[in-house]
N, C-alpha and C. Protein backbone atom coordinates (compact mmCIF):
# COMPACT_ATOMS: atom_id res chain seq x y z
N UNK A 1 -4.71 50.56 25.82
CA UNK A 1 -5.69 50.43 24.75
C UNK A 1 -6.03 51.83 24.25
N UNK A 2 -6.29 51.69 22.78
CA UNK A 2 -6.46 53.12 22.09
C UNK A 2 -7.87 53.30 22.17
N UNK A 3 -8.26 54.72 21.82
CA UNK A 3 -9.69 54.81 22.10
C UNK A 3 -10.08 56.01 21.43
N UNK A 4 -10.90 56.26 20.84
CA UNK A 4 -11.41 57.26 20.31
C UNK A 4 -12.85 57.75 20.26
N UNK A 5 -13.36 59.21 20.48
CA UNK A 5 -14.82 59.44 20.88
C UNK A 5 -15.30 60.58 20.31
N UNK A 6 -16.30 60.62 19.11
CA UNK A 6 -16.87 61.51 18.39
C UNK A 6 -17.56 62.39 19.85
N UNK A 7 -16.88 63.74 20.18
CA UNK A 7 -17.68 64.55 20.79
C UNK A 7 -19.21 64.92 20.50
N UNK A 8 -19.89 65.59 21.24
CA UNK A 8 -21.25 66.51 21.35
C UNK A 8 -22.01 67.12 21.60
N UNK A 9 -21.87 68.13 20.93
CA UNK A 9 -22.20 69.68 21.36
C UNK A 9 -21.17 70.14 22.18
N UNK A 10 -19.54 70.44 21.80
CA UNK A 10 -18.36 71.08 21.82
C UNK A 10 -18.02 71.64 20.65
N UNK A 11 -16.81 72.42 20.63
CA UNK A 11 -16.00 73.03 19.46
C UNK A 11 -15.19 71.69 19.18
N UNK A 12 -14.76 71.20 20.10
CA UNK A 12 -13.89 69.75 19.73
C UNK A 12 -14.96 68.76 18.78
N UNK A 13 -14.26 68.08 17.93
CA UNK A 13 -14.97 67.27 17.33
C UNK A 13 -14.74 65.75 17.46
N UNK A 14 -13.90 65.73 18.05
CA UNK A 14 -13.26 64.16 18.44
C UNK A 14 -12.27 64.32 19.77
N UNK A 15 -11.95 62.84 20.69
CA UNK A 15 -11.45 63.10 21.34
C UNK A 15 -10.24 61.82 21.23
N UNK A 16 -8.87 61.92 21.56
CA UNK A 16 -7.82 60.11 21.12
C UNK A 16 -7.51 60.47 22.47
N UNK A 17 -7.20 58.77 23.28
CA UNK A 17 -6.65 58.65 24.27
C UNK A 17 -6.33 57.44 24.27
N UNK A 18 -5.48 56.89 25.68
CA UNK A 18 -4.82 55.91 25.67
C UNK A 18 -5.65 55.77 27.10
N UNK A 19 -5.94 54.24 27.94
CA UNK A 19 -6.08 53.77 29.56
C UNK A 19 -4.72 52.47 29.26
N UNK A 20 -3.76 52.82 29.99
CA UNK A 20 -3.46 51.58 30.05
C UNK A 20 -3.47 51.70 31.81
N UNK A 21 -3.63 50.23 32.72
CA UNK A 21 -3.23 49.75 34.11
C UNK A 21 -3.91 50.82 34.98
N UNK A 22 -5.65 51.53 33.90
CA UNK A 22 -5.90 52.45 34.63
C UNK A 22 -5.81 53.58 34.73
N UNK A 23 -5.08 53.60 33.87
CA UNK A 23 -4.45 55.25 33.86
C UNK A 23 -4.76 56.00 32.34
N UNK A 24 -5.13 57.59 32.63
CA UNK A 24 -5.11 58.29 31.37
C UNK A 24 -4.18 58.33 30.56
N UNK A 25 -3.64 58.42 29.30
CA UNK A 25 -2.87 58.80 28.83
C UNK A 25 -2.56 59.60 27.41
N UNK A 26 -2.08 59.93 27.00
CA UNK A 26 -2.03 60.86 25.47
C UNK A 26 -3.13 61.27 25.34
N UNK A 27 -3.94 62.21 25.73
CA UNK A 27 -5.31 63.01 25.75
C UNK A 27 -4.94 63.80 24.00
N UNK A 28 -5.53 63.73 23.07
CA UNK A 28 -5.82 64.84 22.51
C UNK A 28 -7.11 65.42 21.94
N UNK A 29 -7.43 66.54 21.63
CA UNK A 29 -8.28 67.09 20.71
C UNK A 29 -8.48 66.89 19.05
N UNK A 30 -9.40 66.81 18.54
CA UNK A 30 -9.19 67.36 16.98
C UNK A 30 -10.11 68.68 17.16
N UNK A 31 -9.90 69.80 16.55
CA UNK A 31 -10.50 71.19 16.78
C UNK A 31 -10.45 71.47 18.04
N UNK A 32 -11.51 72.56 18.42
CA UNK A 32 -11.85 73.95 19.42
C UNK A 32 -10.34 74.05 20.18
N UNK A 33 -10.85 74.99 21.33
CA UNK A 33 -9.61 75.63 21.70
C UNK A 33 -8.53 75.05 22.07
N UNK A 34 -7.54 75.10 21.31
CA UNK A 34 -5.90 74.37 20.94
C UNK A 34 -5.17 74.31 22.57
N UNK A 35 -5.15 75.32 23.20
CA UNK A 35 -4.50 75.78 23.93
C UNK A 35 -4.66 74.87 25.55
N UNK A 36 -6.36 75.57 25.59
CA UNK A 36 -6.70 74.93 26.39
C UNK A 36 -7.36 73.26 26.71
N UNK A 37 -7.29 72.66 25.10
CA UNK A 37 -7.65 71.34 25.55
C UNK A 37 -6.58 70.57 25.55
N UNK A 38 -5.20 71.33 25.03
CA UNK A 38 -3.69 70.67 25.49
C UNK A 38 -3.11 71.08 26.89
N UNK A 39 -3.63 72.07 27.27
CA UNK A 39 -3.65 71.71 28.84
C UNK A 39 -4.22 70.75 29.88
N UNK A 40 -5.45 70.51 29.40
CA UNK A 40 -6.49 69.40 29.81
C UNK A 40 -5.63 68.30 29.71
N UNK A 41 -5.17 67.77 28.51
CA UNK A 41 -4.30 66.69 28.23
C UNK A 41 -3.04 66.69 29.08
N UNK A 42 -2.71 67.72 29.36
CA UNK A 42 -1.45 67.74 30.51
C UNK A 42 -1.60 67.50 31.71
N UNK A 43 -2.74 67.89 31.94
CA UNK A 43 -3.19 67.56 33.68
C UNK A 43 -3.57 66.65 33.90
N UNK A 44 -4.48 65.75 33.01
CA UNK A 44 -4.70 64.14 33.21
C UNK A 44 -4.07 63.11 32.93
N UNK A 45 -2.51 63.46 32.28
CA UNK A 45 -1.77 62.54 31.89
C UNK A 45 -1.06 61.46 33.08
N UNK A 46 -1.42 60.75 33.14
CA UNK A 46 -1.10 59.35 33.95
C UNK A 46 -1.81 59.39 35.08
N UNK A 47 -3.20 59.69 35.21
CA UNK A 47 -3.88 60.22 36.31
C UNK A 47 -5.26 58.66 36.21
N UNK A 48 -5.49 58.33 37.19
CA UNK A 48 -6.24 57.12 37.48
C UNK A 48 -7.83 57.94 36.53
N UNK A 49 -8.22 56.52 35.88
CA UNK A 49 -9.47 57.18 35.01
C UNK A 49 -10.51 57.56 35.83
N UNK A 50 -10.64 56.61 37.17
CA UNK A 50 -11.59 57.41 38.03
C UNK A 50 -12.02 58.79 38.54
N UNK A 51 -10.65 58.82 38.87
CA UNK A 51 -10.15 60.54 39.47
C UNK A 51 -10.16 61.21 38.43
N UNK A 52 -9.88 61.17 36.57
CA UNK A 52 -10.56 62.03 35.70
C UNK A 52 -11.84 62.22 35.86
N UNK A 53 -12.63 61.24 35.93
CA UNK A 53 -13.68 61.53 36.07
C UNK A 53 -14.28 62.20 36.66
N UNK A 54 -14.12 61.95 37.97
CA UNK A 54 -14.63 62.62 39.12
C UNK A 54 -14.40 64.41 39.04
N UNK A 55 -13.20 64.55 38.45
CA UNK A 55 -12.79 66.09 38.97
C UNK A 55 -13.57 66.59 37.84
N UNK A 56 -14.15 66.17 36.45
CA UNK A 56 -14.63 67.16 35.21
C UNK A 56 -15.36 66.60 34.87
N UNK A 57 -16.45 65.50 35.15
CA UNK A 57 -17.58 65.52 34.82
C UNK A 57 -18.60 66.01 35.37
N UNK A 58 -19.47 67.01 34.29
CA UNK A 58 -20.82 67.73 34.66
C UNK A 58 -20.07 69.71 34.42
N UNK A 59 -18.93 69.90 33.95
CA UNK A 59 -18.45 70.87 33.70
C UNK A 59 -18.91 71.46 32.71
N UNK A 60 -19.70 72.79 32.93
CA UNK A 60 -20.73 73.39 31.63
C UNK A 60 -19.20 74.49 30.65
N UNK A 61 -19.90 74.92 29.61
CA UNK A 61 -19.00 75.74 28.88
C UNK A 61 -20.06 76.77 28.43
N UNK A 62 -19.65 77.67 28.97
CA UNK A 62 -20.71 78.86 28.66
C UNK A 62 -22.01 78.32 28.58
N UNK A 63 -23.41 78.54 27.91
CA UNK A 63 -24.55 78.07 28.29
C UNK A 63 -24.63 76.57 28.02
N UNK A 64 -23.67 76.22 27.26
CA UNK A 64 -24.00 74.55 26.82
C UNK A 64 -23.79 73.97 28.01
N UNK A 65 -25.07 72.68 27.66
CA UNK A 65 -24.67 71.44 28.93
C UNK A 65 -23.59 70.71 29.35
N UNK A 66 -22.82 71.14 28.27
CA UNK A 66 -21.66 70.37 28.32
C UNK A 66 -20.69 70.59 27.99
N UNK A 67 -19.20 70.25 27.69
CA UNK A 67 -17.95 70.58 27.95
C UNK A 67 -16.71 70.24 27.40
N UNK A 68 -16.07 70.35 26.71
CA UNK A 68 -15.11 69.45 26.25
C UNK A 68 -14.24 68.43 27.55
N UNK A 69 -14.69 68.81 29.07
CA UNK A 69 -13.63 67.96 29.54
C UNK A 69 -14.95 67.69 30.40
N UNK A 70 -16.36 67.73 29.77
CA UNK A 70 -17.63 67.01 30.30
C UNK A 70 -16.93 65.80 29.44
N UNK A 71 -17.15 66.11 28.07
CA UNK A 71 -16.97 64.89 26.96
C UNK A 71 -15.74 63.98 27.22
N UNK A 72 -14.54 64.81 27.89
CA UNK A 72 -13.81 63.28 28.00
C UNK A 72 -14.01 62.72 29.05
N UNK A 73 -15.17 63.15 29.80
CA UNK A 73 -15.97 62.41 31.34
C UNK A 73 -16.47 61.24 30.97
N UNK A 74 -17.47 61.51 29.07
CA UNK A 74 -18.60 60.82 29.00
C UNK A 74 -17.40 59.52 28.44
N UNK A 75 -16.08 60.19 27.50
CA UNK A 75 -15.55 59.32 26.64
C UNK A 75 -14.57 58.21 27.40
N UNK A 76 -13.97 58.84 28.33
CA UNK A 76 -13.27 57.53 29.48
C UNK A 76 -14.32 56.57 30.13
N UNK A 77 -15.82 57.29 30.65
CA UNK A 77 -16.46 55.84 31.11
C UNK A 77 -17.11 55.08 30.33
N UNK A 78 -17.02 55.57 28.91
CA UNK A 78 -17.47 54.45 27.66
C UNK A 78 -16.06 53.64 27.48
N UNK A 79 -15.29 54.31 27.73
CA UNK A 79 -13.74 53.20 27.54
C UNK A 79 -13.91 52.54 28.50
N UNK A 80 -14.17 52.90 29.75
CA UNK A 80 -13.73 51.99 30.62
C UNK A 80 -15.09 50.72 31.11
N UNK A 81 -16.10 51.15 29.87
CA UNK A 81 -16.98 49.78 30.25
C UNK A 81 -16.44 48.62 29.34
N UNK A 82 -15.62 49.24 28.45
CA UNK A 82 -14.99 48.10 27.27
C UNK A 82 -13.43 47.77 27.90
N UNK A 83 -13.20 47.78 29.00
CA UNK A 83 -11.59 47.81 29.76
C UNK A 83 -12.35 45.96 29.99
């Protein structure tokens, strides 16, 4: 299932992903740092949504509360209350 999640308070402004059987998949960004949120997307690719969770939610970014790989914390367990 496709999924998509207006970030907040990141450089990212959106976040697209795929859960299928549980699993993360096709992570991307629209905006902030290119580099490093296509790495993010590399490391969680086919990785159980739980265990995303667990390893990067509550991850600050410089003084903000929050994170671009806080936000795909907040954006997988809003997917996964609609799973």
């Amino acid at each position: 299932m496709q999924f998509e999640y207006k970030t907040k308070g990141t450089c990212s402004q959106k976040i697209f992903f795929d859960v299928e059987d549980g699993k993360v998949h096709n992570v991307s960004f629209l905006s902030g740092c290119n580099g490093n949120l296509q790495g993010i997307g590399k490391l969680v690719e086919g990785m159980d949504i739980d265990e995303v969770i667990s390893r990067i939610e509550g991850i600050q970014c410089g003084g903000k509360p929050t994170s671009c790989p806080d936000q795909l914390a907040t954006a997988l367990k809003q997917a996964k209350a609609k799973l």
